[in-house]
PDB file of N, CA and C in Angstrom:
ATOM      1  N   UNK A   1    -130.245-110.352  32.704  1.00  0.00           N
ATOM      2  CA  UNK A   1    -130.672-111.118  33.858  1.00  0.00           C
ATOM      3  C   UNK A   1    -129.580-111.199  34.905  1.00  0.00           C
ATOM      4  N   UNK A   2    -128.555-110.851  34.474  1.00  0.00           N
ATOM      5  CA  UNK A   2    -127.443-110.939  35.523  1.00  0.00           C
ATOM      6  C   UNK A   2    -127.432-109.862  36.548  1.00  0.00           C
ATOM      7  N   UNK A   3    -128.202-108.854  36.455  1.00  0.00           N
ATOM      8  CA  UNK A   3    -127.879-107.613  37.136  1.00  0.00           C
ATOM      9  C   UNK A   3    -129.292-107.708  38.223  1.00  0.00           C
ATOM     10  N   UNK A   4    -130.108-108.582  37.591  1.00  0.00           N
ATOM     11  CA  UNK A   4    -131.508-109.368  38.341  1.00  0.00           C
ATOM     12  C   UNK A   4    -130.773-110.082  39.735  1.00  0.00           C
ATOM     13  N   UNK A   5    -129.917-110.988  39.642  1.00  0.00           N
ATOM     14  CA  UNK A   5    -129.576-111.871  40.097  1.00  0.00           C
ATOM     15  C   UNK A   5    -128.372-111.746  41.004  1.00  0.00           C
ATOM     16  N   UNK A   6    -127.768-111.047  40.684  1.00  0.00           N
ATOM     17  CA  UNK A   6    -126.284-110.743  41.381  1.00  0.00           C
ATOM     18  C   UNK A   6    -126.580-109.329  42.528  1.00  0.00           C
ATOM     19  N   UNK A   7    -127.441-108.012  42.392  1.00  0.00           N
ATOM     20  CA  UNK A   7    -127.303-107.823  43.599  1.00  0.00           C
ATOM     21  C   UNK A   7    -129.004-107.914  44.094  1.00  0.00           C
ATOM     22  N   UNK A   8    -129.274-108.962  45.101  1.00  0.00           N
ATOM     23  CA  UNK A   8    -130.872-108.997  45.283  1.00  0.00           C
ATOM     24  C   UNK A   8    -131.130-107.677  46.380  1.00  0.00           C
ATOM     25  N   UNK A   9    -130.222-106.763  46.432  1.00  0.00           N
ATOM     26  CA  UNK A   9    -130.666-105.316  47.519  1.00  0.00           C
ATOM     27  C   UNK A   9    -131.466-104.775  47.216  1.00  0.00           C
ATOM     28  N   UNK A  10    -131.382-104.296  45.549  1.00  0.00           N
ATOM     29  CA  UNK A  10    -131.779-103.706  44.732  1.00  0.00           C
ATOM     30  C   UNK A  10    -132.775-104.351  43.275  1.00  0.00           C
ATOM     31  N   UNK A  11    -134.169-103.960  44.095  1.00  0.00           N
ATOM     32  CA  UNK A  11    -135.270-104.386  43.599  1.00  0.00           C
ATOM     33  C   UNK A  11    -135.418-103.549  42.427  1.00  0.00           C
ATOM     34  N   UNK A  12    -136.390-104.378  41.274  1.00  0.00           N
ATOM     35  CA  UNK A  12    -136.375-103.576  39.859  1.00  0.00           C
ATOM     36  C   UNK A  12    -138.095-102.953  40.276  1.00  0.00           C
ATOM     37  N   UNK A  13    -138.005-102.169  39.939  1.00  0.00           N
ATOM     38  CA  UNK A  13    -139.338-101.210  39.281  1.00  0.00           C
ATOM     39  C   UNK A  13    -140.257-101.644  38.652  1.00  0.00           C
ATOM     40  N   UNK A  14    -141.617-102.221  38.241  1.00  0.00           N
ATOM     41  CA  UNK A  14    -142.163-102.668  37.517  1.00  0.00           C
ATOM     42  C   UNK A  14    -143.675-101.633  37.563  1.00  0.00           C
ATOM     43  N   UNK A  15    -143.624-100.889  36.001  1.00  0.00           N
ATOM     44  CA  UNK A  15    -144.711 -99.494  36.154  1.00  0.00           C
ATOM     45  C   UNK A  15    -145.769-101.048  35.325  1.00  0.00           C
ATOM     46  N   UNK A  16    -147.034-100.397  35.528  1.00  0.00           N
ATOM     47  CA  UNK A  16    -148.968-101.157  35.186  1.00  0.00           C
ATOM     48  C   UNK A  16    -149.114 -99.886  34.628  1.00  0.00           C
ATOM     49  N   UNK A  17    -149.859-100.245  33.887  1.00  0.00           N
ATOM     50  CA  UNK A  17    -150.609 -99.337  33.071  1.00  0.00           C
ATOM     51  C   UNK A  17    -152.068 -99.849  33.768  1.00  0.00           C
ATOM     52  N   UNK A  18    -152.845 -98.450  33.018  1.00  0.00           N
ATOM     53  CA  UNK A  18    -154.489 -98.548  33.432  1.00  0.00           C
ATOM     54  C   UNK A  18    -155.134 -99.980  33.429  1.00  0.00           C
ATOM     55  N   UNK A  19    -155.584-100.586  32.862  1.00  0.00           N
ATOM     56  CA  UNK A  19    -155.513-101.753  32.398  1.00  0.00           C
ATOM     57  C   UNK A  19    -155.043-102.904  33.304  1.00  0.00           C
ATOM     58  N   UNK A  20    -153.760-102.934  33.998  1.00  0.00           N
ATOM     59  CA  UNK A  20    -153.498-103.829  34.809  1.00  0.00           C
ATOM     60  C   UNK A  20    -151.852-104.441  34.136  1.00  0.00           C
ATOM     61  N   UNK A  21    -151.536-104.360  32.490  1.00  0.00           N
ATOM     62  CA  UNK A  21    -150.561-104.881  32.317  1.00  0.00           C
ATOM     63  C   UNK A  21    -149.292-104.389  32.100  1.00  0.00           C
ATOM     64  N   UNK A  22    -148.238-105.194  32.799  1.00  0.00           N
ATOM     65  CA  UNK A  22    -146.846-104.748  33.235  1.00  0.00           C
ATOM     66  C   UNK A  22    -146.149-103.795  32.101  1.00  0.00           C
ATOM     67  N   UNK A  23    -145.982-102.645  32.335  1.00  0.00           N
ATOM     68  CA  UNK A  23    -145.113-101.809  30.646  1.00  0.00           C
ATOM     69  C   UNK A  23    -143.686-101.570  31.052  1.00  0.00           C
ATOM     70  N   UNK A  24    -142.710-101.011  30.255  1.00  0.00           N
ATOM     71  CA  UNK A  24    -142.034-100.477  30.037  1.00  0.00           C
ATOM     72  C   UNK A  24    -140.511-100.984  30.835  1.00  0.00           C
ATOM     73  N   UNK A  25    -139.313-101.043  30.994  1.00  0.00           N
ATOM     74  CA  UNK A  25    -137.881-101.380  31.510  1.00  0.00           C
ATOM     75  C   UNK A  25    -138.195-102.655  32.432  1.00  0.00           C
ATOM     76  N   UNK A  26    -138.370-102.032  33.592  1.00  0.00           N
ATOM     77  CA  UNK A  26    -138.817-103.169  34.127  1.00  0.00           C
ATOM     78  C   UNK A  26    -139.835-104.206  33.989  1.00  0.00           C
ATOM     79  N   UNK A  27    -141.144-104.299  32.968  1.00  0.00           N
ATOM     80  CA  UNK A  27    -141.339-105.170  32.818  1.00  0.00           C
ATOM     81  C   UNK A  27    -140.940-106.260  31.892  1.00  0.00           C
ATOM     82  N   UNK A  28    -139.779-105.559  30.959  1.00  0.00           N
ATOM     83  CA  UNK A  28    -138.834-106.129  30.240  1.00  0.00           C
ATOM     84  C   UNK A  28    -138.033-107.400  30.830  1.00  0.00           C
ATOM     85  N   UNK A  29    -137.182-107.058  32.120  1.00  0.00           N
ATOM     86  CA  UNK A  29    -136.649-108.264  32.745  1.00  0.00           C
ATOM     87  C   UNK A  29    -137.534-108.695  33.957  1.00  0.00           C
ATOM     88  N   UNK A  30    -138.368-108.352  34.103  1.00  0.00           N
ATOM     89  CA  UNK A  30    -140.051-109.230  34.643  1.00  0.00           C
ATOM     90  C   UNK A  30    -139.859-110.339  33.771  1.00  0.00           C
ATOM     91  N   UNK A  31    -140.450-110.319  32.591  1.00  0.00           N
ATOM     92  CA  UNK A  31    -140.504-111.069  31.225  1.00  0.00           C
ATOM     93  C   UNK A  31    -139.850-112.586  31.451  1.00  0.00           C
ATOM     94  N   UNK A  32    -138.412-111.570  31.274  1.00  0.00           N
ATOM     95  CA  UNK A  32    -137.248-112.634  31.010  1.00  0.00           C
ATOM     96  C   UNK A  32    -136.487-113.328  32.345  1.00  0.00           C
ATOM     97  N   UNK A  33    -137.148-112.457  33.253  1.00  0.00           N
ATOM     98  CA  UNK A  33    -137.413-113.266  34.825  1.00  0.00           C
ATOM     99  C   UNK A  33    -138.336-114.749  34.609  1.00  0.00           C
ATOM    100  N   UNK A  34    -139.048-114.516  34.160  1.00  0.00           N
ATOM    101  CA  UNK A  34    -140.017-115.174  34.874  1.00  0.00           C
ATOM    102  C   UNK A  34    -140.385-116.860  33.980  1.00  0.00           C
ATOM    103  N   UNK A  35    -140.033-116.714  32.757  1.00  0.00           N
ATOM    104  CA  UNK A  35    -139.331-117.672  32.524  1.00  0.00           C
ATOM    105  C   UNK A  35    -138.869-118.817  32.608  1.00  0.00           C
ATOM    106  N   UNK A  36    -137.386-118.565  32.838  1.00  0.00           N
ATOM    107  CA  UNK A  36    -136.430-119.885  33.990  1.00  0.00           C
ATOM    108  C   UNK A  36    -136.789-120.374  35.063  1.00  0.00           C
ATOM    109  N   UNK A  37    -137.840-119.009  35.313  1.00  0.00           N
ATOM    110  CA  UNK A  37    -138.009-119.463  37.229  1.00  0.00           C
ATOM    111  C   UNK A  37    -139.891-120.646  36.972  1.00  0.00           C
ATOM    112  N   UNK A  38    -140.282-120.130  35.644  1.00  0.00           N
ATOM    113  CA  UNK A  38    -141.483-121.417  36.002  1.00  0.00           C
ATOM    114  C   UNK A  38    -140.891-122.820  35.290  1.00  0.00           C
ATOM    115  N   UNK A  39    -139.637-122.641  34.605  1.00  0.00           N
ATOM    116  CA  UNK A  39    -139.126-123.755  34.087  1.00  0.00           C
ATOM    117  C   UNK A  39    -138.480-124.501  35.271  1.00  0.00           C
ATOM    118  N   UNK A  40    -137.929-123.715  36.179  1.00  0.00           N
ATOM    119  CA  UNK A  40    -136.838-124.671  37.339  1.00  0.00           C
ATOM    120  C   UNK A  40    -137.983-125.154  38.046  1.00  0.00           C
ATOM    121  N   UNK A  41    -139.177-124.749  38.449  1.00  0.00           N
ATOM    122  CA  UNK A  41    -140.004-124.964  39.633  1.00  0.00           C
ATOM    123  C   UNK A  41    -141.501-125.308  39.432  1.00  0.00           C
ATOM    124  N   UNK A  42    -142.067-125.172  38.392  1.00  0.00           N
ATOM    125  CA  UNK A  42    -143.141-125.958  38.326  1.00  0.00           C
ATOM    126  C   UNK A  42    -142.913-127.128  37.127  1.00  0.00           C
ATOM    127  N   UNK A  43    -143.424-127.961  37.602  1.00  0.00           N
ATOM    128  CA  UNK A  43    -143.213-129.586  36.626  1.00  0.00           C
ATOM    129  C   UNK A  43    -143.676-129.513  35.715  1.00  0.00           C
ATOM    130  N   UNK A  44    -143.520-130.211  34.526  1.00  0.00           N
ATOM    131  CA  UNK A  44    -143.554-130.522  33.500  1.00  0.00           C
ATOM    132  C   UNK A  44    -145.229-131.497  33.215  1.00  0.00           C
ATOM    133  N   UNK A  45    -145.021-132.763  34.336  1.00  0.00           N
ATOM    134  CA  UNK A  45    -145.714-133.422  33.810  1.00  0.00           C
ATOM    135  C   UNK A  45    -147.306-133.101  35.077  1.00  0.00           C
ATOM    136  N   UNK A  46    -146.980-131.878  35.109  1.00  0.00           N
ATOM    137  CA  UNK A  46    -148.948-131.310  36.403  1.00  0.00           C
ATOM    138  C   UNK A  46    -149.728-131.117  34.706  1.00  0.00           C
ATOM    139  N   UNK A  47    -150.970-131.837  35.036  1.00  0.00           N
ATOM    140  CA  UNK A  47    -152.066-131.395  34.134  1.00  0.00           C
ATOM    141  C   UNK A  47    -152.463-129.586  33.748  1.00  0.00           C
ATOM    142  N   UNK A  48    -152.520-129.416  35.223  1.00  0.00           N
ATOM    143  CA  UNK A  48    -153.205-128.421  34.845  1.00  0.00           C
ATOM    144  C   UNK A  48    -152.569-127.455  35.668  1.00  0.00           C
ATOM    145  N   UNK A  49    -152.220-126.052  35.605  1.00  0.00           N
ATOM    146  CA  UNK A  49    -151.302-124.958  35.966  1.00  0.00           C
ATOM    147  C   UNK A  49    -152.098-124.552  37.446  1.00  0.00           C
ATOM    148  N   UNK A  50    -153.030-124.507  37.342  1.00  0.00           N
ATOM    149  CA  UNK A  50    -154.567-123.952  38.328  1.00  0.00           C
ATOM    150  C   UNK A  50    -154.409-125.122  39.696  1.00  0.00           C
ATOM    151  N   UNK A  51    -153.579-126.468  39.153  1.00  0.00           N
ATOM    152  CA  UNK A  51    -153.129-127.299  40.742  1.00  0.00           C
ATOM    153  C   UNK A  51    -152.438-127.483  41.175  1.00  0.00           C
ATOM    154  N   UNK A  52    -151.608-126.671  40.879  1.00  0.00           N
ATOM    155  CA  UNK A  52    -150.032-126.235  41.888  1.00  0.00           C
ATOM    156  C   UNK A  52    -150.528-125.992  42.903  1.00  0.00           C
ATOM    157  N   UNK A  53    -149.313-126.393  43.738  1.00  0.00           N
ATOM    158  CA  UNK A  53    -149.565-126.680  45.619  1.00  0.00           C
ATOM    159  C   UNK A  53    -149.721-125.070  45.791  1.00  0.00           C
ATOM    160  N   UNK A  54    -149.857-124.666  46.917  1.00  0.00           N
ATOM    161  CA  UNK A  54    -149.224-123.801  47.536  1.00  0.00           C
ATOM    162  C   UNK A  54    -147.656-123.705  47.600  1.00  0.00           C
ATOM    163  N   UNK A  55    -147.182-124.188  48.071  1.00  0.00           N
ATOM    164  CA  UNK A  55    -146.089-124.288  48.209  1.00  0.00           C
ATOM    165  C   UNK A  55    -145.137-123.901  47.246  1.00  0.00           C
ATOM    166  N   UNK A  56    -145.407-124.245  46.387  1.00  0.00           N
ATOM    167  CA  UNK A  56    -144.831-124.085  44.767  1.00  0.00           C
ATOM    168  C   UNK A  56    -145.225-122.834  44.861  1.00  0.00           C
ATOM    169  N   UNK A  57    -146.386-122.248  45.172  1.00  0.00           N
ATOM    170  CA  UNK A  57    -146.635-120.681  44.410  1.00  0.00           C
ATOM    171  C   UNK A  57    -146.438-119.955  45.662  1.00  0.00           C
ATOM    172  N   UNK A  58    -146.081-120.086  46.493  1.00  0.00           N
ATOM    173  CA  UNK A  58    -145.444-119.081  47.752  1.00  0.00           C
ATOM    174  C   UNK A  58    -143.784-118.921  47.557  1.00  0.00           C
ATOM    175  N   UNK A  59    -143.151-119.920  46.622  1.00  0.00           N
ATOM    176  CA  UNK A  59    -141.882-120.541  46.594  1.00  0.00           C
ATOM    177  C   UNK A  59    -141.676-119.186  45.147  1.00  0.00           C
ATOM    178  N   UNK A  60    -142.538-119.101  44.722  1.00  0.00           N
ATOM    179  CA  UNK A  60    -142.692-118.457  42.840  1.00  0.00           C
ATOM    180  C   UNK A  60    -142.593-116.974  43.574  1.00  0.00           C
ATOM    181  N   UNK A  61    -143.449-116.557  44.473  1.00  0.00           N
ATOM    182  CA  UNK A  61    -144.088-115.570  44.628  1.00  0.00           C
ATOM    183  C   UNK A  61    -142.744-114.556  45.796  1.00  0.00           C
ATOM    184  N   UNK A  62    -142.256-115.620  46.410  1.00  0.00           N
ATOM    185  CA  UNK A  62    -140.852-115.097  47.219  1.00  0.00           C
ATOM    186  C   UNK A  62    -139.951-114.757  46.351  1.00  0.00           C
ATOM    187  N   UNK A  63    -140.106-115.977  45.223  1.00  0.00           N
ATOM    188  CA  UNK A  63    -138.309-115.329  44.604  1.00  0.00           C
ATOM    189  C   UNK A  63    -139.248-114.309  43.593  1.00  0.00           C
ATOM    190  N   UNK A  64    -139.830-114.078  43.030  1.00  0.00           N
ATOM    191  CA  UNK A  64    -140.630-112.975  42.303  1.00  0.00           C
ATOM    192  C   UNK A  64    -140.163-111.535  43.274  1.00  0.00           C
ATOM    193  N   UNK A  65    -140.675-111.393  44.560  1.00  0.00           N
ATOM    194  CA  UNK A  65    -140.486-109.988  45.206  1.00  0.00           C
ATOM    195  C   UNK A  65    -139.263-110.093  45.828  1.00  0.00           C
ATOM    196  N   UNK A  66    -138.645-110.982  45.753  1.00  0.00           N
ATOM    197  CA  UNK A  66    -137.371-110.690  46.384  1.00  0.00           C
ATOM    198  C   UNK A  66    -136.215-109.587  45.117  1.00  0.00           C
ATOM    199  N   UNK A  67    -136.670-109.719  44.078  1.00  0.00           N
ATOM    200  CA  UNK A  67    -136.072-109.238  43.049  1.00  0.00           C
ATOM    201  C   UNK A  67    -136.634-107.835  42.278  1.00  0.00           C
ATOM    202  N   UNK A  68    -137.979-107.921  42.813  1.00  0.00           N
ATOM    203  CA  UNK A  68    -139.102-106.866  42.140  1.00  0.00           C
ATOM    204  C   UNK A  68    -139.923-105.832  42.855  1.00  0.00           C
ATOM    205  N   UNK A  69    -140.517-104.992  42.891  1.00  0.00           N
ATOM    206  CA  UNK A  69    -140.845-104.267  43.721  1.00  0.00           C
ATOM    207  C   UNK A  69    -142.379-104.543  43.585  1.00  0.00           C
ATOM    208  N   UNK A  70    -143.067-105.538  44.551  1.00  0.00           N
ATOM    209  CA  UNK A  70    -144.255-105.764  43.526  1.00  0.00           C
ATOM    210  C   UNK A  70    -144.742-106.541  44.986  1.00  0.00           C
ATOM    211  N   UNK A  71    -146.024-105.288  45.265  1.00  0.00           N
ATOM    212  CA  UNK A  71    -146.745-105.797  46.829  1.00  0.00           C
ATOM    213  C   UNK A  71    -148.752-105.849  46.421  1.00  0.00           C
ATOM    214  N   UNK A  72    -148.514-105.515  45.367  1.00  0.00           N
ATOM    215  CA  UNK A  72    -150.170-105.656  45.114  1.00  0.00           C
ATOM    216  C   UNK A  72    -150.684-107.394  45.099  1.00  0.00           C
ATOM    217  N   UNK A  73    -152.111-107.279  45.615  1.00  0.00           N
ATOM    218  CA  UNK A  73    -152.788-108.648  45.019  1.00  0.00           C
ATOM    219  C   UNK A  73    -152.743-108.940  43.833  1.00  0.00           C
ATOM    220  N   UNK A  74    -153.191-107.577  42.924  1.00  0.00           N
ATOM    221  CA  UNK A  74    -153.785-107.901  41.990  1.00  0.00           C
ATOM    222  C   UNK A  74    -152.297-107.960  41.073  1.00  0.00           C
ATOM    223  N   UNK A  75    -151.113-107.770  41.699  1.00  0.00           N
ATOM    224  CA  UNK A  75    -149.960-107.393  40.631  1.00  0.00           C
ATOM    225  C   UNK A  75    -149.467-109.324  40.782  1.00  0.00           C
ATOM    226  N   UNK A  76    -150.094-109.358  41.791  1.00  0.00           N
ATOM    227  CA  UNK A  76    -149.399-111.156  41.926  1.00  0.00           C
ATOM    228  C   UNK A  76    -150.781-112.141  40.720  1.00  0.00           C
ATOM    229  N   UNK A  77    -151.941-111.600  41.002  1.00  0.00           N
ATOM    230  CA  UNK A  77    -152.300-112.402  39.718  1.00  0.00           C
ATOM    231  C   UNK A  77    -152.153-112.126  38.473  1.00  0.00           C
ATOM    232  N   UNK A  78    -152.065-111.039  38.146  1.00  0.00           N
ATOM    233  CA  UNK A  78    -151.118-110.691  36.713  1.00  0.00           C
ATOM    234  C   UNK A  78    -149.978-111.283  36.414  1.00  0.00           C
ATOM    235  N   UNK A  79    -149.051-111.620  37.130  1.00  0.00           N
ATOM    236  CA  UNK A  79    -148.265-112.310  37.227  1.00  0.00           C
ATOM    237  C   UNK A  79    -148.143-113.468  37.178  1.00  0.00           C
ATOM    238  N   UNK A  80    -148.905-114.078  37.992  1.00  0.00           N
ATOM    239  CA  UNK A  80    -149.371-115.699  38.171  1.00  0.00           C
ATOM    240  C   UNK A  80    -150.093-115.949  36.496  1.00  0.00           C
ATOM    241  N   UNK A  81    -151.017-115.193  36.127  1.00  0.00           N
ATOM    242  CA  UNK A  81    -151.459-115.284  34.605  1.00  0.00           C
ATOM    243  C   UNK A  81    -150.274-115.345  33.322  1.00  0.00           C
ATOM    244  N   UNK A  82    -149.223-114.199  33.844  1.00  0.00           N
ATOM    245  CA  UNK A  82    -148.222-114.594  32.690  1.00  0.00           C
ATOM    246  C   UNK A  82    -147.526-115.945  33.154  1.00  0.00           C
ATOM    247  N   UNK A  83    -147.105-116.222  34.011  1.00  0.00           N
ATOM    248  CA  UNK A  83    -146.370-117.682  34.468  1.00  0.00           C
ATOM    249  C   UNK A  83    -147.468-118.856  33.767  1.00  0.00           C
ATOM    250  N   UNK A  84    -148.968-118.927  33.805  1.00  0.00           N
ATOM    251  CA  UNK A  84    -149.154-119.687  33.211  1.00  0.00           C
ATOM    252  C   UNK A  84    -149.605-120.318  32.029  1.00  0.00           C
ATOM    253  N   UNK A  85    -149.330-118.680  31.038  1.00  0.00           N
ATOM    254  CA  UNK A  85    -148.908-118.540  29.420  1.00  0.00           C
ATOM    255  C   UNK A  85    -147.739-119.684  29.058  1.00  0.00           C
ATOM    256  N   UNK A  86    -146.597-119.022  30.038  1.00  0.00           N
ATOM    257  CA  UNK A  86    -145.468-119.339  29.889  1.00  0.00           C
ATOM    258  C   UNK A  86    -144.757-120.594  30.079  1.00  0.00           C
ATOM    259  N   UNK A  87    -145.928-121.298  30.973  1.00  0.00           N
ATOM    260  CA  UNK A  87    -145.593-122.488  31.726  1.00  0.00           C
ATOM    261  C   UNK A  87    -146.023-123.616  30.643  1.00  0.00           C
ATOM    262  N   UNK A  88    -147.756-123.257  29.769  1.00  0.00           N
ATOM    263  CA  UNK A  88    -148.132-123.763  29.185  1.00  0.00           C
ATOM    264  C   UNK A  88    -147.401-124.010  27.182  1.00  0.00           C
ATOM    265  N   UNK A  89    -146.852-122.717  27.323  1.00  0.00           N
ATOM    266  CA  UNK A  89    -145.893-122.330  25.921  1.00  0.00           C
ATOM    267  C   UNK A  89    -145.206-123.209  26.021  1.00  0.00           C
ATOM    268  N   UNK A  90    -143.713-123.426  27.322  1.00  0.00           N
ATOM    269  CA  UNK A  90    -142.674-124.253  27.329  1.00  0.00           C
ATOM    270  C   UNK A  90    -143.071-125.692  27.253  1.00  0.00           C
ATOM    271  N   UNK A  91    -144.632-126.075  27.756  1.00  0.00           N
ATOM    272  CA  UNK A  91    -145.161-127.609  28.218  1.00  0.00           C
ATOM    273  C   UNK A  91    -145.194-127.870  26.349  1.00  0.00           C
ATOM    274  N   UNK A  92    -145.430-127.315  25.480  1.00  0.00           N
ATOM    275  CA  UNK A  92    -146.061-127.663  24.386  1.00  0.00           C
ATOM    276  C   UNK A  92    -144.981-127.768  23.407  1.00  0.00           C
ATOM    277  N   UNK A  93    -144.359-126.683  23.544  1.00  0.00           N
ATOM    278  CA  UNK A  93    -142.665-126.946  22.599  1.00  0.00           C
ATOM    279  C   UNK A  93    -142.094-128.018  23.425  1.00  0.00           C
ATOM    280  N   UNK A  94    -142.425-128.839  24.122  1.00  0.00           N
ATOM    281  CA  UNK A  94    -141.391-130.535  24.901  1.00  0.00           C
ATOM    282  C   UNK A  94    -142.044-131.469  24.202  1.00  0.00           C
ATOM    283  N   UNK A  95    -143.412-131.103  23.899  1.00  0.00           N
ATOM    284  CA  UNK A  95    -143.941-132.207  23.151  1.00  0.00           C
ATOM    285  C   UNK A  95    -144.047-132.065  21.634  1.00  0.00           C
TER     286      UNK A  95
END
């Protein structure tokens, strides 16, 4: 994650398969991107993942492509779907 983070010039690669889901290097530190970043920025105590502001998910969705090479619609709801695996995983191991 350090090599994510330290130079943001240089965007990572992220190959889809037929199907729609993220494979291979780059979706490796996708993964382990994405993570920290729904732990720092979406709350803990929102009911439900589906009522995040805008704001919050324009805020997700900037630092997401600022790091990634990733301009599709459909690559941002694939995305938005793993964030709220991930969001819901971390909500359940607090309790």
């Amino acid at each position: 994650m350090r090599r994510v983070t330290k130079d943001q010039n240089d965007k990572v690669s992220v190959e889809f398969t037929d199907i729609g889901e993220h494979a291979g290097l780059g979706s490796v530190t996708l993964s382990s991107f994405l993570g920290p970043l729904v732990r720092e920025h979406v709350p803990v105590l929102l009911d439900d993942r589906r009522k995040l502001d805008n704001l919050t998910k324009a805020i997700l969705w900037e630092e997401i492509q600022g790091r990634f090479d990733l301009r599709e619609e459909w690559q941002k709801d694939v995305v938005f779907k793993q964030m709220g695996c991930l969001w819901r995983s971390s909500k359940s191991r607090l309790v």
